[in-house]
N, C-alpha and C. Protein backbone atom coordinates (compact mmCIF):
# COMPACT_ATOMS: atom_id res chain seq x y z
N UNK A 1 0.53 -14.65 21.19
CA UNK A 1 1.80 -14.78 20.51
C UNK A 1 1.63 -15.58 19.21
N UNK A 2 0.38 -16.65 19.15
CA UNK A 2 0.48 -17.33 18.01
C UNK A 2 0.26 -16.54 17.00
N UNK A 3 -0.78 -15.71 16.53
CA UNK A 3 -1.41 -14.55 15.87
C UNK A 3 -0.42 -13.89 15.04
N UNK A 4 0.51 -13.34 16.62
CA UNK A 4 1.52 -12.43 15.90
C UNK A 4 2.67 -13.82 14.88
N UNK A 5 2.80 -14.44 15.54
CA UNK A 5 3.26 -15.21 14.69
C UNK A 5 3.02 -15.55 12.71
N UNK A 6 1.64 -16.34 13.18
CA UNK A 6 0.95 -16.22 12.13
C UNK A 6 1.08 -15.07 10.81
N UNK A 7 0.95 -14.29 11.54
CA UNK A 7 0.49 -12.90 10.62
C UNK A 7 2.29 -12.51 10.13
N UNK A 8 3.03 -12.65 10.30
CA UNK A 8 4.72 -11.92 10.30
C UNK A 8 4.98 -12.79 8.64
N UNK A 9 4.50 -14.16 8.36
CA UNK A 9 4.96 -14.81 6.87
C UNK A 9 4.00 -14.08 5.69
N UNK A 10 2.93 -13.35 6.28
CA UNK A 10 1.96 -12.85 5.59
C UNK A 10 2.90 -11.48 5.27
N UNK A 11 3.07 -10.91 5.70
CA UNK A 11 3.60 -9.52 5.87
C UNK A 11 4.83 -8.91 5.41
N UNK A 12 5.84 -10.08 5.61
CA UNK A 12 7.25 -10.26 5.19
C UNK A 12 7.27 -10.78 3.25
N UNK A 13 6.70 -11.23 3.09
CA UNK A 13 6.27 -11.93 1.94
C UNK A 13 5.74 -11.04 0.74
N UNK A 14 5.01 -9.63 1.29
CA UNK A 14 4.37 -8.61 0.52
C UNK A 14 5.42 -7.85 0.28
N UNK A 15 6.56 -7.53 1.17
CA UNK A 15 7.67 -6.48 1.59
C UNK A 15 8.55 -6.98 0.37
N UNK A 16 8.90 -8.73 0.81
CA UNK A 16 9.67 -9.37 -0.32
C UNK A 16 8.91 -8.90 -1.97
N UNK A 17 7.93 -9.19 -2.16
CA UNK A 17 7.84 -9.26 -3.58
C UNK A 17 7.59 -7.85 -4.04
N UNK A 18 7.45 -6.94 -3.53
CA UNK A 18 7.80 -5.57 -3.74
C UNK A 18 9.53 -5.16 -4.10
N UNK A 19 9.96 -6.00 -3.03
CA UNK A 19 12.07 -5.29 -3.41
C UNK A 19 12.10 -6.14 -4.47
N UNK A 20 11.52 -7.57 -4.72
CA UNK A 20 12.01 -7.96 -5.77
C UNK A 20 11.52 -7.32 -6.83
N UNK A 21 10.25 -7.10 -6.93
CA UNK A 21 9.83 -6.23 -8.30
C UNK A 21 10.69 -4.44 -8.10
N UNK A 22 11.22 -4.18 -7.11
CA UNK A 22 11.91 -3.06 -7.37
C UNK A 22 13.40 -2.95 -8.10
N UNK A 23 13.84 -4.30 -8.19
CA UNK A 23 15.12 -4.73 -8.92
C UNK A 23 15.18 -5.28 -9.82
N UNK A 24 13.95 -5.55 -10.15
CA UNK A 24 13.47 -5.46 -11.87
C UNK A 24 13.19 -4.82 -12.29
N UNK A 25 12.37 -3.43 -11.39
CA UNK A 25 11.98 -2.11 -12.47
C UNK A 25 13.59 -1.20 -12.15
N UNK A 26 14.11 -1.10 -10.91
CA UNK A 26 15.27 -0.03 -10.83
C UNK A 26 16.74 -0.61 -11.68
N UNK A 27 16.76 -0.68 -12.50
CA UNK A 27 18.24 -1.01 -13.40
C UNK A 27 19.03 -0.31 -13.12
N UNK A 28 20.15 -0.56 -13.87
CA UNK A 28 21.12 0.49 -14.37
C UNK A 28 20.86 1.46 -15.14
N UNK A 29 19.90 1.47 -16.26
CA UNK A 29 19.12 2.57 -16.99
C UNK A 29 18.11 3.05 -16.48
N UNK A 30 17.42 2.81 -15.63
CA UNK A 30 16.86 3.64 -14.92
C UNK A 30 16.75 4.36 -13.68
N UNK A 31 18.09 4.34 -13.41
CA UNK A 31 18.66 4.33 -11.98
C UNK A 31 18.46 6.37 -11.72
N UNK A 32 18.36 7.00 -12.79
CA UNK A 32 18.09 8.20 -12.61
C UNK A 32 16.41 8.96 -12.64
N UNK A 33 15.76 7.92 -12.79
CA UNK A 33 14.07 8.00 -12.44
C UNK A 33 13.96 8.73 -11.19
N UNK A 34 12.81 9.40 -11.24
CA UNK A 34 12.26 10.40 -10.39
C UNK A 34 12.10 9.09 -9.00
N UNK A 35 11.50 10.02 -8.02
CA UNK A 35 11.03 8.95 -7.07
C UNK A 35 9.29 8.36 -7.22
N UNK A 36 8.71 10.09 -7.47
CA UNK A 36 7.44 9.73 -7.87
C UNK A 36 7.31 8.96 -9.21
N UNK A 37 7.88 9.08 -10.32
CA UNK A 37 7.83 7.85 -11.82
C UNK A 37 7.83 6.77 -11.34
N UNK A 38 9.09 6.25 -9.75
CA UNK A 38 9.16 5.27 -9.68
C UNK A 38 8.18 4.84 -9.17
N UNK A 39 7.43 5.14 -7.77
CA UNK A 39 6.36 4.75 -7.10
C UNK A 39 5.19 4.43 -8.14
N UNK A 40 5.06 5.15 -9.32
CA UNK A 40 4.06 4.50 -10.19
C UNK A 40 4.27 3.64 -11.10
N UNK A 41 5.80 3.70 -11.12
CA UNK A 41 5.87 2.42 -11.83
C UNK A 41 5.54 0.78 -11.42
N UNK A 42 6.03 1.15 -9.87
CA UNK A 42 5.98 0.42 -9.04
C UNK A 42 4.37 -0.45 -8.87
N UNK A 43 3.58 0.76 -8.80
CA UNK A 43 2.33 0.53 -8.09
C UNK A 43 1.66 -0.24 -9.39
N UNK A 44 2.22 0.23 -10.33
CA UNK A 44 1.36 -0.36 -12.18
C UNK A 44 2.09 -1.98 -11.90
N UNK A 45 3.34 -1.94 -11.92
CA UNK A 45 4.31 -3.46 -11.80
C UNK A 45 3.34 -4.59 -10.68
N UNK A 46 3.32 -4.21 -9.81
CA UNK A 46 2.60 -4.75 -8.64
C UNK A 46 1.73 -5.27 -9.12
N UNK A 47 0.38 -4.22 -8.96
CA UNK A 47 -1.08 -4.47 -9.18
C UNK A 47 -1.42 -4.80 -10.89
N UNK A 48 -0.70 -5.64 -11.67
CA UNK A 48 -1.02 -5.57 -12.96
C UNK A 48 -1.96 -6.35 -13.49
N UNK A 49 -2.64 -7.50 -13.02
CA UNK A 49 -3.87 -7.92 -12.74
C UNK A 49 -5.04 -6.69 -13.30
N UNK A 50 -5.04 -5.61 -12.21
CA UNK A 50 -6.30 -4.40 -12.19
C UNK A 50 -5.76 -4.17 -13.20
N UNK A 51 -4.95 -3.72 -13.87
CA UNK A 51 -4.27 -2.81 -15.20
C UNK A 51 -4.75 -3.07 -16.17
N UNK A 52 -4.63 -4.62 -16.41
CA UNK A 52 -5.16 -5.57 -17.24
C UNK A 52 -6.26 -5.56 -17.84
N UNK A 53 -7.36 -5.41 -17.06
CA UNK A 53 -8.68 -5.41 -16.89
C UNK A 53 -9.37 -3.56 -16.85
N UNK A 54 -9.22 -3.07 -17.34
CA UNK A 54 -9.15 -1.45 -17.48
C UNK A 54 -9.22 -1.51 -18.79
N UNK A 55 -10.51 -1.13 -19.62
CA UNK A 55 -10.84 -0.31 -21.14
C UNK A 55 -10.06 0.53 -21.52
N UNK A 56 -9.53 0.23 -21.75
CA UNK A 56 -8.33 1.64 -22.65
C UNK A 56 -9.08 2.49 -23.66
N UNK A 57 -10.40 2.06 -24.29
CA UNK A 57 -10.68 2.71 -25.28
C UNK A 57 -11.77 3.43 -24.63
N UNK A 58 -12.17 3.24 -23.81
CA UNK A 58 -13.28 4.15 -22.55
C UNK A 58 -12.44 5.46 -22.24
N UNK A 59 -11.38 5.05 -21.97
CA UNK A 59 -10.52 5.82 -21.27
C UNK A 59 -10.26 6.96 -22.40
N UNK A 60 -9.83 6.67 -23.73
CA UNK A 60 -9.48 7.54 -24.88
C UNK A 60 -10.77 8.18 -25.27
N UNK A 61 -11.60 7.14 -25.43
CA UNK A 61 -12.85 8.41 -25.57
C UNK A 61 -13.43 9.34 -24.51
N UNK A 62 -13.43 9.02 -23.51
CA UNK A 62 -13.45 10.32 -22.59
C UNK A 62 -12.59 11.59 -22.94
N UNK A 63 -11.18 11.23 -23.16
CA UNK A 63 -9.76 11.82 -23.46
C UNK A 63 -10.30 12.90 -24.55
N UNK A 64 -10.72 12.09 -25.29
CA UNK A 64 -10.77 13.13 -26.72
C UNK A 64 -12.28 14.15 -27.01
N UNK A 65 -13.54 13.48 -26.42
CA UNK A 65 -14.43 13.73 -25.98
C UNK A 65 -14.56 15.60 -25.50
N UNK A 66 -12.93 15.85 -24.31
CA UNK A 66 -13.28 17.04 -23.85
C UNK A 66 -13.27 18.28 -24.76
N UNK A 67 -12.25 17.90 -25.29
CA UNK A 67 -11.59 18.96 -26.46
C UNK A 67 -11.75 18.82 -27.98
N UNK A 68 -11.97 19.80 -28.61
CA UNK A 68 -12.24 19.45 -29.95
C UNK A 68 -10.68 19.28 -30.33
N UNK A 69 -9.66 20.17 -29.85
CA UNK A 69 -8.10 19.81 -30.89
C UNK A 69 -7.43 18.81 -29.99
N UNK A 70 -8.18 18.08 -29.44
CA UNK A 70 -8.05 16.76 -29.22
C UNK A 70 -8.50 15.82 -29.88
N UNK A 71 -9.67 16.11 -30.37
CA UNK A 71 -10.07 15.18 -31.70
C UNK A 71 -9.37 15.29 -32.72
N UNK A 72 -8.98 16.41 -33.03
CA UNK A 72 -7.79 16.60 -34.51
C UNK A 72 -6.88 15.93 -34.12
N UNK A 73 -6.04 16.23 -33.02
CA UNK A 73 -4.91 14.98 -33.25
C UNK A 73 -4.89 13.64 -33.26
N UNK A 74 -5.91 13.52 -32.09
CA UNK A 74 -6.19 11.89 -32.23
C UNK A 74 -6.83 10.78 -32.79
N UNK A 75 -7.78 12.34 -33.09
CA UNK A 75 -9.30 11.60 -34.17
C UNK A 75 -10.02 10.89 -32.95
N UNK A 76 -11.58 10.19 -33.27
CA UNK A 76 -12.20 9.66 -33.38
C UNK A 76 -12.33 7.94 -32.80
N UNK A 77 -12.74 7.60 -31.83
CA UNK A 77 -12.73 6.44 -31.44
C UNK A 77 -14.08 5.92 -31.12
């Protein structure tokens, strides 16, 4: 019983800071968001630490890399 104990402030606590970050991303202006937009908005809001830390410019040069009229629009990185 202690365990389960233990473990319930751990658990309740993750649940909490999820609704609260859901009533900061779900407004009144965005109250007509998809469900899936929201879940990723969600999941980006959350985990923004990892987000943080992610090359953006790795990421664009791969991007533009595949396609040549991808390089025309975006050019060169």
């Amino acid at each position: 019983m202690l365990q389960i104990y233990l473990t319930i402030p751990v658990t309740s606590s993750t649940s909490e800071r999820s609704f609260s970050a859901l009533r900061q991303i779900k407004s009144y202006l965005r109250s007509t968001m998809t469900q899936k937009r929201l879940n990723g908005v969600m999941l980006s809001y959350i985990h923004q630490d990892r987000l943080d830390s992610i090359d953006l410019n790795r990421i664009a040069i791969a991007f533009t890399e595949g396609h040549e009229t991808r390089q025309h629009y975006f050019g060169h990185f």
